[in-house]
Structure formats: structure tokens, C-alpha cells
N, C-alpha and C. Protein backbone atom coordinates (compact mmCIF):
# COMPACT_ATOMS: atom_id res chain seq x y z
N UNK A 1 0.84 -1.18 0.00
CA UNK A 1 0.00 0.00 0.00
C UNK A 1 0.88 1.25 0.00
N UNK A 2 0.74 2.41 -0.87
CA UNK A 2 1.13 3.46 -1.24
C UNK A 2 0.51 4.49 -0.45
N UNK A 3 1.13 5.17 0.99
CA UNK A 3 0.86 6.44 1.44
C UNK A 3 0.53 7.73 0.19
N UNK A 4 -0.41 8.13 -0.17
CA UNK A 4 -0.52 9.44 -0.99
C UNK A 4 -1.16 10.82 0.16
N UNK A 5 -0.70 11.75 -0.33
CA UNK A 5 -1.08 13.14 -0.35
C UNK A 5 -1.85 13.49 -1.54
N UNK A 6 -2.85 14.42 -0.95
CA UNK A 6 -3.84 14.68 -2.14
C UNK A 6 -3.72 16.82 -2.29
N UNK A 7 -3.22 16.96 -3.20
CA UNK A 7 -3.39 18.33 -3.38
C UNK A 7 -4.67 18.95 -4.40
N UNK A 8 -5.63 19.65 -3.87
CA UNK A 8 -6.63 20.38 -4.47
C UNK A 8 -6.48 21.80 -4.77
N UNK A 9 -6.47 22.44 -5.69
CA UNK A 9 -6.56 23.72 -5.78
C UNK A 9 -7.56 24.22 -6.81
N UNK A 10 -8.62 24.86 -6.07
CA UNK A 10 -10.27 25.28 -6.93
C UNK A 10 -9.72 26.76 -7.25
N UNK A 11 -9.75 26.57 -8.69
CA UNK A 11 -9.48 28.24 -9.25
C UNK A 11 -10.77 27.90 -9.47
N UNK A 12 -10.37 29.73 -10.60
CA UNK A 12 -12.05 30.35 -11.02
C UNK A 12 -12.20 29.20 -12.29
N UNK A 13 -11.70 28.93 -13.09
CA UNK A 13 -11.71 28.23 -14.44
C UNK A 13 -11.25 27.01 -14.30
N UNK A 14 -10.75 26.22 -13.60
CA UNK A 14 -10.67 25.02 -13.56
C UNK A 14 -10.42 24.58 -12.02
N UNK A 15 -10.46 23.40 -11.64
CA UNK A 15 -10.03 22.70 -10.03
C UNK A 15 -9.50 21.39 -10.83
N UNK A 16 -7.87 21.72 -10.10
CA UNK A 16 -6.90 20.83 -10.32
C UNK A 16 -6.45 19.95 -8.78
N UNK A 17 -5.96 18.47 -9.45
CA UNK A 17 -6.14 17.97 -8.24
C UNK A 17 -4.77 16.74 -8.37
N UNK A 18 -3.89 16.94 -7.49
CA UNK A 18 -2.48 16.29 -7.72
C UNK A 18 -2.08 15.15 -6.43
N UNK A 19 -1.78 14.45 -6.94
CA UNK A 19 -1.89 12.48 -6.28
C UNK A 19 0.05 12.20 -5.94
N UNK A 20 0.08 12.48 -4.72
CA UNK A 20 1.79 12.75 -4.55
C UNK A 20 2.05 11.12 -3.59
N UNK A 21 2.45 10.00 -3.92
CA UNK A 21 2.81 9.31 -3.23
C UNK A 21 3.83 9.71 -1.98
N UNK A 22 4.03 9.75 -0.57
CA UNK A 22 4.36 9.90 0.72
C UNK A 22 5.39 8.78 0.70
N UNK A 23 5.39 7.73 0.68
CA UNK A 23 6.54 6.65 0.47
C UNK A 23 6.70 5.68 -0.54
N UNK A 24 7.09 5.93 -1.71
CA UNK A 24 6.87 5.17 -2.90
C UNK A 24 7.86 3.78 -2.81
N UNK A 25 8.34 3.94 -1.78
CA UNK A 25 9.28 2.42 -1.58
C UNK A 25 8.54 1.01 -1.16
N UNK A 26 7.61 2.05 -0.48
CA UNK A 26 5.98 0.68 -0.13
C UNK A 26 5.69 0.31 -1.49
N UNK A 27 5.59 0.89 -3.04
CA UNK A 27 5.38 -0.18 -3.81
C UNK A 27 6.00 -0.90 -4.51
N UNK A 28 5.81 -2.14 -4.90
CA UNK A 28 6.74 -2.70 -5.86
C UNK A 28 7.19 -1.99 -7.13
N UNK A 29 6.61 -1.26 -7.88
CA UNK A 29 6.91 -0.30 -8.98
C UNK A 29 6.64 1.30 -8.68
N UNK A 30 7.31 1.58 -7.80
CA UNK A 30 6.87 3.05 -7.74
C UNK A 30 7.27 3.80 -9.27
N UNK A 31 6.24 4.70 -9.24
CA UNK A 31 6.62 5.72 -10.42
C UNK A 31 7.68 6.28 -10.45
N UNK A 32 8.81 6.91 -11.26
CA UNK A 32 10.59 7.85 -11.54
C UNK A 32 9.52 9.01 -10.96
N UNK A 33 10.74 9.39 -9.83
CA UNK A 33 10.84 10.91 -9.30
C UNK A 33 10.25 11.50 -9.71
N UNK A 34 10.27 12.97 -9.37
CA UNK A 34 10.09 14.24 -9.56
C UNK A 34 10.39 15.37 -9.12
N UNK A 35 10.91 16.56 -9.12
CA UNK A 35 11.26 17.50 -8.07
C UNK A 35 10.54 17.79 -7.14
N UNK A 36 9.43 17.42 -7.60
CA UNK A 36 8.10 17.75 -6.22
C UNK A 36 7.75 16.67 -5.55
N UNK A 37 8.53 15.29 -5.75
CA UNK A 37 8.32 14.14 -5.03
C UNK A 37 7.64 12.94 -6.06
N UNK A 38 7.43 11.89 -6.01
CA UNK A 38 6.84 11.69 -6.48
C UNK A 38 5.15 11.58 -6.76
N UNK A 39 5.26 12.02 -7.75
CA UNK A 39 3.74 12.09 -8.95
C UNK A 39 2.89 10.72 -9.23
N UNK A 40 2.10 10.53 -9.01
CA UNK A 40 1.17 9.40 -8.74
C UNK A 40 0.12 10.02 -10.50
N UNK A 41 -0.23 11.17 -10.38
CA UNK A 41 -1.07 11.55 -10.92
C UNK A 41 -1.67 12.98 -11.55
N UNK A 42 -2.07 13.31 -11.42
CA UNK A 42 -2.59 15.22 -12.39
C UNK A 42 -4.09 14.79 -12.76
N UNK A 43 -4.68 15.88 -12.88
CA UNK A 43 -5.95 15.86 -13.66
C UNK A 43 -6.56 17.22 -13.10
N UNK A 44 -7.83 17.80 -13.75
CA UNK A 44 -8.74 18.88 -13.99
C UNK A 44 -9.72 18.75 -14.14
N UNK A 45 -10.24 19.46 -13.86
CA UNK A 45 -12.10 19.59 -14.25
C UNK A 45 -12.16 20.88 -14.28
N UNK A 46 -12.90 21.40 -15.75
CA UNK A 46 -13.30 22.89 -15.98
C UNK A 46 -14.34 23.38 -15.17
N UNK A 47 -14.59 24.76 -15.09
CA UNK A 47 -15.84 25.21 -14.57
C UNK A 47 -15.96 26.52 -15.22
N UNK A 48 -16.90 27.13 -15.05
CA UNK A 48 -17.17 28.47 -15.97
C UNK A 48 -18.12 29.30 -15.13
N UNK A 49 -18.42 30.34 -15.20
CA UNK A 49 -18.78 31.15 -14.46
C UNK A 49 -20.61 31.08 -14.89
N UNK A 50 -21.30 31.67 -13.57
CA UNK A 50 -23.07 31.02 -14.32
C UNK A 50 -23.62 32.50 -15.66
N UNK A 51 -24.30 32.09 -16.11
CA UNK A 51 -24.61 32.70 -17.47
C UNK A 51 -25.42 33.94 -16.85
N UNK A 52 -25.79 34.99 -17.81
CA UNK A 52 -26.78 35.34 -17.37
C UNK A 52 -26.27 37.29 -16.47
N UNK A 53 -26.92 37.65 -15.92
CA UNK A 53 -26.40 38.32 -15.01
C UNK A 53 -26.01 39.53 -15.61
N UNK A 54 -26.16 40.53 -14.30
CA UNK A 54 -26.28 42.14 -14.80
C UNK A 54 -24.09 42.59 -14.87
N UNK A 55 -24.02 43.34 -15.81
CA UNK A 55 -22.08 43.93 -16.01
C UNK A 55 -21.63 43.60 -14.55
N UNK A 56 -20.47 43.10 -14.21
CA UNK A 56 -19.55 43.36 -12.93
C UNK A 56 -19.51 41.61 -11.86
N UNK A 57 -20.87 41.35 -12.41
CA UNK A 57 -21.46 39.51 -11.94
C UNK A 57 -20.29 38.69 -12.43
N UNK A 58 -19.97 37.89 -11.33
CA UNK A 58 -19.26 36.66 -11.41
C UNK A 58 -19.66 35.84 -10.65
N UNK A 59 -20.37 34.72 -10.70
CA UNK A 59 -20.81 34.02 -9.57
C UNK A 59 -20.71 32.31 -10.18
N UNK A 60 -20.77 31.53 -9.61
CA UNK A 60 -20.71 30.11 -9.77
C UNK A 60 -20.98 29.37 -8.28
N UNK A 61 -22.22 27.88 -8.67
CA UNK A 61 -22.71 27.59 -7.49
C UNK A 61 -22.00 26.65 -7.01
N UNK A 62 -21.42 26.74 -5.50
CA UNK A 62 -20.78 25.68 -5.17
C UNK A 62 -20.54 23.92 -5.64
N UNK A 63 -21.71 23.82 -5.96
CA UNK A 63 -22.03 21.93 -6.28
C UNK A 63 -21.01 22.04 -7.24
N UNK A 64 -21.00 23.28 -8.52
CA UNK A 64 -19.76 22.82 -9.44
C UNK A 64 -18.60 22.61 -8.95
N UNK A 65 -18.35 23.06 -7.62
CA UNK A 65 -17.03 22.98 -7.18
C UNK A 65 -16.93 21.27 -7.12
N UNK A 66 -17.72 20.83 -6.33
CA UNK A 66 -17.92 19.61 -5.61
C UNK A 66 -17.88 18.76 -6.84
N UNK A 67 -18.82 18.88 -7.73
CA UNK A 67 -18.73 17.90 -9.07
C UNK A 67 -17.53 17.95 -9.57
N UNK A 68 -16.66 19.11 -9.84
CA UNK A 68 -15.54 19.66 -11.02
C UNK A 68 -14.15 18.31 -9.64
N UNK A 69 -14.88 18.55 -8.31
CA UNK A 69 -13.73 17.56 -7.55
C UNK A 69 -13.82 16.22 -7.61
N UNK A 70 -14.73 15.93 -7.89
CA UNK A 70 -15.45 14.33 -7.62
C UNK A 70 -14.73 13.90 -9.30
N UNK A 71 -14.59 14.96 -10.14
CA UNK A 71 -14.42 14.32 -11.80
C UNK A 71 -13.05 14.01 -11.64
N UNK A 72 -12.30 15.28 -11.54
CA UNK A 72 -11.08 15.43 -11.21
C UNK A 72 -10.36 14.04 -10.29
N UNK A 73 -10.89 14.21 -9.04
CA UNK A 73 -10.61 12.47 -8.34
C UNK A 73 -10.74 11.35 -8.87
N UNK A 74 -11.44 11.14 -9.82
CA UNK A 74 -12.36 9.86 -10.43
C UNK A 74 -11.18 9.95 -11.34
N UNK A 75 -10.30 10.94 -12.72
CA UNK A 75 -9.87 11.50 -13.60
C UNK A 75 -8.26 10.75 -12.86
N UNK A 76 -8.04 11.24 -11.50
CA UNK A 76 -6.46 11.13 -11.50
C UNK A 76 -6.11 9.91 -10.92
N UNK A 77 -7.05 8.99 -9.76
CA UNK A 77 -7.32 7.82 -9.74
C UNK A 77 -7.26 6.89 -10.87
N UNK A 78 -8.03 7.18 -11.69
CA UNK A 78 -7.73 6.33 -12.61
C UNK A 78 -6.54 6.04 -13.87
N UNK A 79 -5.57 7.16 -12.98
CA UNK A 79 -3.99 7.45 -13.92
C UNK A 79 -2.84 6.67 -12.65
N UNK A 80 -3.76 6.23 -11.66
CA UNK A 80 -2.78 5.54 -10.72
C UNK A 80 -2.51 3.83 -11.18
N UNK A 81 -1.05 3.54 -11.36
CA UNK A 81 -0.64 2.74 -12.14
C UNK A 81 -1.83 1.43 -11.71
N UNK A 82 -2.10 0.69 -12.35
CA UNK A 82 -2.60 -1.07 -11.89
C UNK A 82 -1.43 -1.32 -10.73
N UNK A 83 -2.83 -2.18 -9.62
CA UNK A 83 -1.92 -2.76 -8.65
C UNK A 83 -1.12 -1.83 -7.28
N UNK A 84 -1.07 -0.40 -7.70
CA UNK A 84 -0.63 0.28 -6.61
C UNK A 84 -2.27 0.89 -6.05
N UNK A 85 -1.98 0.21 -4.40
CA UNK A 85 -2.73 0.69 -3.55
C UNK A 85 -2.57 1.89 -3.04
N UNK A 86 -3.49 3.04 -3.02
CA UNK A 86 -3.32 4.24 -2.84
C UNK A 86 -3.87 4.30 -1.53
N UNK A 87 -3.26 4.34 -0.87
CA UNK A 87 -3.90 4.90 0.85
C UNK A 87 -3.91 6.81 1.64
N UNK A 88 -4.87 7.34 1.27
CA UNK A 88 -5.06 8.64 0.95
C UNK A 88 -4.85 9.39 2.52
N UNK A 89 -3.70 9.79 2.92
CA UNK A 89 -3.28 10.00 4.43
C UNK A 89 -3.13 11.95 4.65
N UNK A 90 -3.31 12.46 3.71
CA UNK A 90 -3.72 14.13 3.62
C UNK A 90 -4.01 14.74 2.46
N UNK A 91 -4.71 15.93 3.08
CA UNK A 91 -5.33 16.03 1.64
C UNK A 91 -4.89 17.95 1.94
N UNK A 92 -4.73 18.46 1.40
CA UNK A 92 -4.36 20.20 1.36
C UNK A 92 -5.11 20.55 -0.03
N UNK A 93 -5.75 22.08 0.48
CA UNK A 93 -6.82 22.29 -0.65
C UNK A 93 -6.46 23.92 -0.63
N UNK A 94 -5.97 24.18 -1.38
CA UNK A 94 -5.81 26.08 -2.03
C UNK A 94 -6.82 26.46 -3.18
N UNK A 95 -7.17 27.54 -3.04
CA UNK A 95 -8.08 27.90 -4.15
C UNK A 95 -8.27 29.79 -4.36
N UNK A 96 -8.98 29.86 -5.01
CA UNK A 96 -9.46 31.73 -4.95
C UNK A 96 -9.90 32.54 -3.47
N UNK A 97 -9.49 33.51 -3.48
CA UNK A 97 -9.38 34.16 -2.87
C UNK A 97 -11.19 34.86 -2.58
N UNK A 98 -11.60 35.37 -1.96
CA UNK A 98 -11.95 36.46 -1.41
C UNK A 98 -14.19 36.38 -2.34
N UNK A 99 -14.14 35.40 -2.51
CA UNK A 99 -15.44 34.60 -2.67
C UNK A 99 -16.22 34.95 -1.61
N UNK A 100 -17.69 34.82 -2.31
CA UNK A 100 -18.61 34.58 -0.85
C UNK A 100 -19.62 33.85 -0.95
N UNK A 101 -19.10 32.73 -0.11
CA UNK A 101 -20.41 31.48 0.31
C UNK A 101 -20.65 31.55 1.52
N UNK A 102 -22.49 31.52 1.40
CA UNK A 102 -23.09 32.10 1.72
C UNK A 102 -24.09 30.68 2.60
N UNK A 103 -24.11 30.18 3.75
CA UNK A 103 -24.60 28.74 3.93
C UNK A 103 -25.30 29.22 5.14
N UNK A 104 -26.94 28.50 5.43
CA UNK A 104 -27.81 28.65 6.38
C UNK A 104 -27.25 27.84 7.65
N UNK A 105 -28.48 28.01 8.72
CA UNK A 105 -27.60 27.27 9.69
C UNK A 105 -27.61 26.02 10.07
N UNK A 106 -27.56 25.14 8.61
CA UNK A 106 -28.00 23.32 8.52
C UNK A 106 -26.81 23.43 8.01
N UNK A 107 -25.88 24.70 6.93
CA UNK A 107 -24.90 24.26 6.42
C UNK A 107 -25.40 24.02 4.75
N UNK A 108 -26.01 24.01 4.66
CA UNK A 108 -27.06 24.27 3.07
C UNK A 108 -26.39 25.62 2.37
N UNK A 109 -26.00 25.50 1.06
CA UNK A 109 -25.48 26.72 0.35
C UNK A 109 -26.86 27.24 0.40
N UNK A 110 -26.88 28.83 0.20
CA UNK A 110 -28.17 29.82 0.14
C UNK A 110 -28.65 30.17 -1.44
N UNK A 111 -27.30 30.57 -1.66
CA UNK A 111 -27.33 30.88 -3.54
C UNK A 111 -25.88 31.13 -3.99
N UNK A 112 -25.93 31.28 -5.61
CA UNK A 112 -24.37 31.08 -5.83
C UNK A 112 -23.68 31.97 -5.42
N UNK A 113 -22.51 31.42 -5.49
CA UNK A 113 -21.14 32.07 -4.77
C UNK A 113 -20.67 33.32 -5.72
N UNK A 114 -20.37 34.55 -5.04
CA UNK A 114 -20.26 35.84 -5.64
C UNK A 114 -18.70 35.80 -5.56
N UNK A 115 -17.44 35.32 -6.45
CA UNK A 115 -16.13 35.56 -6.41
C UNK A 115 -15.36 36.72 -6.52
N UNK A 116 -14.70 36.25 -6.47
CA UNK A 116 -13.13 37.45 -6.01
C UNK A 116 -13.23 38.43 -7.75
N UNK A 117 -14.06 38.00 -8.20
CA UNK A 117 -13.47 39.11 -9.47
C UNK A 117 -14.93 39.78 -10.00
N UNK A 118 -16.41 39.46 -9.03
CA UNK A 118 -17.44 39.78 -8.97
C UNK A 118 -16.86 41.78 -8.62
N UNK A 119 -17.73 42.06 -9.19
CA UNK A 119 -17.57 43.49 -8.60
C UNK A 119 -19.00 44.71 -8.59
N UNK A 120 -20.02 43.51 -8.44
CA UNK A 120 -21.44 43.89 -8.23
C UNK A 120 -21.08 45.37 -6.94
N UNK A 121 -20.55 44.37 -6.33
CA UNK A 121 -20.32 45.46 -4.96
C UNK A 121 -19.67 46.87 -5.16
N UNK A 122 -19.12 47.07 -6.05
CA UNK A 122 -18.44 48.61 -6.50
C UNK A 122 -18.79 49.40 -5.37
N UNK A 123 -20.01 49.86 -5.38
CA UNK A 123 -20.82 50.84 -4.11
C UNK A 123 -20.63 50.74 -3.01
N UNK A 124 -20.69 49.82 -2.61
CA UNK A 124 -20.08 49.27 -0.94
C UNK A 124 -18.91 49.20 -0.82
N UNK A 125 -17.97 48.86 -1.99
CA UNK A 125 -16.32 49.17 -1.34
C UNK A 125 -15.67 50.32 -1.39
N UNK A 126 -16.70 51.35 -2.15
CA UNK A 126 -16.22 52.76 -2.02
C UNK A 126 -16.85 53.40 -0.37
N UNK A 127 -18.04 53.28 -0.43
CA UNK A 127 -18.56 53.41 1.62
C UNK A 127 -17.40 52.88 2.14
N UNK A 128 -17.18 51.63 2.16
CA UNK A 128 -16.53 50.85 3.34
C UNK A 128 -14.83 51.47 3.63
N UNK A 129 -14.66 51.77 2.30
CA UNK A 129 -13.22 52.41 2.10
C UNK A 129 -13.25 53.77 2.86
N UNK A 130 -14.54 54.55 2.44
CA UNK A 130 -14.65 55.70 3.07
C UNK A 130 -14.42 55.81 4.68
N UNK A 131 -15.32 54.94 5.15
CA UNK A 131 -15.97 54.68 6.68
C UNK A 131 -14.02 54.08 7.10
N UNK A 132 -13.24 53.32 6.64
CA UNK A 132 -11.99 52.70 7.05
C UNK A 132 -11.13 53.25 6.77
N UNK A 133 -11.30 54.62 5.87
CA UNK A 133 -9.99 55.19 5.74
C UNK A 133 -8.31 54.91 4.31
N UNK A 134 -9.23 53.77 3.96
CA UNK A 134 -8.15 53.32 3.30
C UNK A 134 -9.06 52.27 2.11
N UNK A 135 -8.56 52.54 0.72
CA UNK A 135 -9.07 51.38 -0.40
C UNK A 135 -9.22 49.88 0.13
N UNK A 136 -10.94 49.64 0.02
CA UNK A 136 -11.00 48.29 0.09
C UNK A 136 -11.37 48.34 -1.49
N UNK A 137 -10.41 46.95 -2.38
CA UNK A 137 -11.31 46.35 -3.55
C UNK A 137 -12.31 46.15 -3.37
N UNK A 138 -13.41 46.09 -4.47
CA UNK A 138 -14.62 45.46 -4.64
C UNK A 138 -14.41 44.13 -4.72
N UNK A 139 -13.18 43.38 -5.18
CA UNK A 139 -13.40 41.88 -4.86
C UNK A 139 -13.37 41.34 -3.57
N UNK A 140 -13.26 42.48 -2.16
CA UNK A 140 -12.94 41.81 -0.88
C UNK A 140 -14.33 41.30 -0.61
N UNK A 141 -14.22 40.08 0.27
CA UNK A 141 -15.74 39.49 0.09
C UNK A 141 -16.49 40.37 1.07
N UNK A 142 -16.08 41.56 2.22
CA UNK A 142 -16.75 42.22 2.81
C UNK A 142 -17.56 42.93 2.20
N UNK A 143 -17.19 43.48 0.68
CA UNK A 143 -18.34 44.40 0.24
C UNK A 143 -19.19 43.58 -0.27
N UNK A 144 -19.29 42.08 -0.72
CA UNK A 144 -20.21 41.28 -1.16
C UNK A 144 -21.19 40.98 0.02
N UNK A 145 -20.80 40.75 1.45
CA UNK A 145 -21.58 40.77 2.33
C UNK A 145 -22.74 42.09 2.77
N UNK A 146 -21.65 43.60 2.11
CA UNK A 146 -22.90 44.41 2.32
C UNK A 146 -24.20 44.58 1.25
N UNK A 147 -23.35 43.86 -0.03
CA UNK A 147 -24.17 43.96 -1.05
C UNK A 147 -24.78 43.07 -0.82
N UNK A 148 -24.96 41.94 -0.16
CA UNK A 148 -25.92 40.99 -0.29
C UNK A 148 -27.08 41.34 1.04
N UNK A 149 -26.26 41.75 1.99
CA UNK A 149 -27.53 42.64 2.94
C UNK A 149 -28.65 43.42 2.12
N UNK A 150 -28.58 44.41 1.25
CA UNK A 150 -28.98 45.06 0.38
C UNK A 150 -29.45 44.94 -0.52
N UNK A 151 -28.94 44.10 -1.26
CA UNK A 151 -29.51 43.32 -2.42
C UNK A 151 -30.61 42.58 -2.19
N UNK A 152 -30.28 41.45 -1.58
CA UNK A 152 -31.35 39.95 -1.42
C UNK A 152 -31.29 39.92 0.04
N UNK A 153 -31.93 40.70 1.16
CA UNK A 153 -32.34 40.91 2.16
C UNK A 153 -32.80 39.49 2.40
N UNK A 154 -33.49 38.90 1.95
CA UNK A 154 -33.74 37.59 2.48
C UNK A 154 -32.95 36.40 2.57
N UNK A 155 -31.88 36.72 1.90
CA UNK A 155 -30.91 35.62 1.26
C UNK A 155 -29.60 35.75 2.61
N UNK A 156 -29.89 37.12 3.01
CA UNK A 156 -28.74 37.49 3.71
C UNK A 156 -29.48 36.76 5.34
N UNK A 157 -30.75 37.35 5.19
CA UNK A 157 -31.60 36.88 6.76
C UNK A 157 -31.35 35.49 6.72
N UNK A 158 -31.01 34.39 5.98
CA UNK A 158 -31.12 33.29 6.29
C UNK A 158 -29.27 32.76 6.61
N UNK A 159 -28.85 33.83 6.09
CA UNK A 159 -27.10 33.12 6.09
C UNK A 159 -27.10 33.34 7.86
N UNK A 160 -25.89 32.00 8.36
CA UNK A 160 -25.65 31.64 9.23
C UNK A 160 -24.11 31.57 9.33
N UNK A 161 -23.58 31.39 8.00
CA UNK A 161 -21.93 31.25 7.79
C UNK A 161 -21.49 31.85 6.55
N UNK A 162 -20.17 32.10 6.70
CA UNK A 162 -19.27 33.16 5.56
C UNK A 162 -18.67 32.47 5.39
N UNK A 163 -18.03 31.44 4.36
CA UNK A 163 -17.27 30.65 3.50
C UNK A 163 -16.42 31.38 2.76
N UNK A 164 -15.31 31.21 2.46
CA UNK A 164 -14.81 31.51 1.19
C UNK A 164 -14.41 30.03 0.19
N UNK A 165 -14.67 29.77 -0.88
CA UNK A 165 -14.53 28.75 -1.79
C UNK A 165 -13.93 27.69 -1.51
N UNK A 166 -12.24 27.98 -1.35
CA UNK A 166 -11.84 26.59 -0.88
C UNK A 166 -12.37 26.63 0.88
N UNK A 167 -12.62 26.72 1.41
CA UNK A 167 -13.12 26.45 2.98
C UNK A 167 -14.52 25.94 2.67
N UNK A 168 -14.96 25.85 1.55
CA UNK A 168 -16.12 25.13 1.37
C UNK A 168 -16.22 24.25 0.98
N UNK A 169 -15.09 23.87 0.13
CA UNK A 169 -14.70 22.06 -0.36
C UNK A 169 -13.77 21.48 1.12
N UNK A 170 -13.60 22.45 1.69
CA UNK A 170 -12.70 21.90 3.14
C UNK A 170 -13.99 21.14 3.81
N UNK A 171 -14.93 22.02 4.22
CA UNK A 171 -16.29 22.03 4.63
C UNK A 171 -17.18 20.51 4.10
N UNK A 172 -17.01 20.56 3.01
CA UNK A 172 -17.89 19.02 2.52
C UNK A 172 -16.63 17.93 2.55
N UNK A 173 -15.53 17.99 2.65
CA UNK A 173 -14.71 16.94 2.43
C UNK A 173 -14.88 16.75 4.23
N UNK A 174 -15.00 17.23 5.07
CA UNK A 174 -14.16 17.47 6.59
C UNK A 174 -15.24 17.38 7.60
N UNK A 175 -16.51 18.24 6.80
CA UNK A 175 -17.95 18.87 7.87
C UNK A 175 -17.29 19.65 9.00
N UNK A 176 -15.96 19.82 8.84
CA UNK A 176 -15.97 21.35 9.83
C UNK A 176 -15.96 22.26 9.12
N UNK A 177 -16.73 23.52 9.61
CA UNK A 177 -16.59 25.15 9.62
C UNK A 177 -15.61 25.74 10.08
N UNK A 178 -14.52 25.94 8.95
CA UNK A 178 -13.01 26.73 9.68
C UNK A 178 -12.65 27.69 8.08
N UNK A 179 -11.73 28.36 8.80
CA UNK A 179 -10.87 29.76 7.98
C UNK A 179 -9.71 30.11 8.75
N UNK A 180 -8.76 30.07 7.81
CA UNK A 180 -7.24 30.34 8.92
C UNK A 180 -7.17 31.53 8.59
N UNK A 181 -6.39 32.16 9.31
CA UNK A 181 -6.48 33.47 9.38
C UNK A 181 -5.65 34.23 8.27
N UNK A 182 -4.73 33.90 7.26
CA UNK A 182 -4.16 34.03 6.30
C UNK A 182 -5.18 34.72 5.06
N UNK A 183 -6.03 33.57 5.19
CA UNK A 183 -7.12 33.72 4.10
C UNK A 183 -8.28 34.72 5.04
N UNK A 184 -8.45 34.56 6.14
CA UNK A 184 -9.90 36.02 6.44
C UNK A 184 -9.51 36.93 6.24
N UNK A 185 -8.13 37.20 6.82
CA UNK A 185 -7.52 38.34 6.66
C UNK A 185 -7.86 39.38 4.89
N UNK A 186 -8.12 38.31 3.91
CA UNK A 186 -8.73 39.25 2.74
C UNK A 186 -10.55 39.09 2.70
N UNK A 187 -10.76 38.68 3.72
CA UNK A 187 -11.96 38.79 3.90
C UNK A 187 -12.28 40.89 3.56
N UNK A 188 -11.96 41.08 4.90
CA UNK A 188 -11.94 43.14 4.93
C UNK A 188 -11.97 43.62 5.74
N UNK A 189 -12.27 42.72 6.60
CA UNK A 189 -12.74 42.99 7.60
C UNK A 189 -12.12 42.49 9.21
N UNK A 190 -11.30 42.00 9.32
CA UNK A 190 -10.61 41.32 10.22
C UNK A 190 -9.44 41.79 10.78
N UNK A 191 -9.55 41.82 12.25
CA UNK A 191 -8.44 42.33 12.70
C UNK A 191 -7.43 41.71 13.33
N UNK A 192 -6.20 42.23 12.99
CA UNK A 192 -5.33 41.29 12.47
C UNK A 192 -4.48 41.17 13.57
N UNK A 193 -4.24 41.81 14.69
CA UNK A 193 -4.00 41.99 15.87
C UNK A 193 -4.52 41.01 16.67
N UNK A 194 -5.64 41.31 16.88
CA UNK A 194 -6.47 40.14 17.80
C UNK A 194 -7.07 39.27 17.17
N UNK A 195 -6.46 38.77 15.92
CA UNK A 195 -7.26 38.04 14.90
C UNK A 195 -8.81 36.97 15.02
N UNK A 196 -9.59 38.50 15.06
CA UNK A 196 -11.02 38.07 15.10
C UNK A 196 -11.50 39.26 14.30
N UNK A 197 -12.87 38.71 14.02
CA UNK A 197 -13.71 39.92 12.94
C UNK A 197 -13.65 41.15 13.30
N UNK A 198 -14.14 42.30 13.06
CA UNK A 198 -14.31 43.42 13.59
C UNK A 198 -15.95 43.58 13.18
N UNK A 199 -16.52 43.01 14.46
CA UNK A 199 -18.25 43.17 14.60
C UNK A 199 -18.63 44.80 14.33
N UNK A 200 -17.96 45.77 14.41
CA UNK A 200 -18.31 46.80 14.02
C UNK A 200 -19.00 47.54 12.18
């Protein structure tokens, strides 16, 4: 049996997903090197942004994430040689930045995910910039949170949790609710000192 590491990384246009054997001496034929260790595997699954939608919209609904991973797994699995047992011992998942998923309090997505290059919010990151003193982008997911207060008032009354993209394939692979502080930190809102939100 072959220890593997599983690397995920959900961009906006594709989720790539890389199969790193951990001790390739456990198999009888391990795969030739690599500088990054050895390579078990590679593969992709496209995704595209949802159709539709008023100038500045970028949004895509989580499940594609989840499907584009499930293909991708199915895709690089099946590039793992005959006969080597893959025993899947970590998995590390990087992805886009500054997204907003948006999940009730069962953990149920609400509606699709407004990404890092959405810029519906324009209006709110010029306020928020104002009110803070200093340029927030419109891709920080804080102005998507005021725009979605505003926008879809009901959509917002039902959210219970703030996701960003990959913490949401963390989320269905794991069923915990977590964000390291690396990544809130482009949330907009977070202070970085006492690294907790700023409820204000």
C-alpha cells in the first residue's frame, strides 16, 4: 500500500487535483521521481462562471465545485498505475481568494457564490473604504456581504456562515466550519491583531 497526499486547488476556471505518493518504496513499482516528489497523478475539471447576469457579476454555485472535484478524483485515480494501492493519508486544498459562500444554519449553500473578481459590490467598497480610511477592492468578500444585505435581504436573513470557496470544499470533504487566518484576513474585515472579525 502506497501512502498518498492529495493536493486540491479550486481556481475560477478550472479545479486541479495532484496524487503525490508519501513513500513510494511501499510499492513494488513506484513511479521515476520528480522535483516535487513523487507524482502518482494530475488531472482537472473545468468550470465556468453562471450565465446570465447584470455587467460586474461573477458568480458560480458551489455543487460545481464539488462535481468539477469528484471528476477530477475519479480522472487522477484512474492514472494511478494497476496494482498500486493508494492509501489517501492528507489532503491540502488552495483555491481563490476572497469569494462569498453564503450557507444557512443546517450548512445548506443559500445561492451562488459571488467571487473574487465579482464586482457587483463597486458601491459598498467605495462606503466601506470611506468609513476605514483606506481602499478596500470590490473583490474583498466584505463588500459582497454588504451587497448581499442590500440586495437579497432575504438571502442574507437566512445566512448563518461566511465561506470563502476553498473552505467550502474543506467544509464538505471534513464537515468542519473553519478559515485560517491568512485567508480572512482578505476577507476586509478582520483584525489582524487580535485576529477576530471586527463586529463593528
Amino acid at each position: 500500500m502506497v501512502r498518498v497526499a492529495l493536493g486540491v486547488d479550486a481556481g475560477t476556471q478550472s479545479l486541479k487535483v495532484l496524487v503525490v505518493a508519501i513513500d513510494p518504496s511501499s510499492s513494488s513499482s513506484p513511479p521515476p521521481p520528480s522535483a516535487d516528489g513523487v507524482v502518482l497523478a494530475r488531472a482537472s475539471a473545468s468550470l465556468s462562471l453562471l450565465p446570465g447576469g447584470p455587467p460586474g457579476r461573477a458568480e458560480q454555485h458551489p455543487a460545481a465545485w464539488v462535481d468539477a472535484l469528484a471528476r477530477a478524483l475519479a480522472d487522477a485515480f484512474s492514472q494511478v498505475a494497476p496494482g498500486v494501492d493508494a492509501n489517501v493519508v492528507a489532503v491540502g486544498v488552495s483555491g481563490q481568494q476572497h469569494g462569498l459562500v453564503a450557507l444557512d444554519s443546517a450548512g445548506n449553500v443559500i445561492r451562488p457564490a459571488k467571487l473574487w473578481c465579482d464586482v457587483e459590490s463597486a458601491p459598498e467598497a467605495s462606503e466601506i473604504s470611506t468609513l476605514l480610511g483606506y481602499t478596500l477592492p470590490a473583490g474583498f468578500t466584505c463588500t459582497k456581504f454588504l451587497w448581499l444585505a442590500r440586495n437579497e435581504p432575504e438571502a442574507f436573513a437566512k445566512m448563518h456562515t461566511l465561506l470563502l470557496p476553498h473552505d467550502y470544499i474543506n467544509y464538505v470533504l471534513s464537515g468542519v466550519l473553519a478559515m485560517e487566518c491568512g485567508d480572512a484576513s482578505g476577507v476586509g474585515i478582520m483584525d489582524l491583531q487580535r485576529r477576530v472579525f471586527d463586529k463593528n
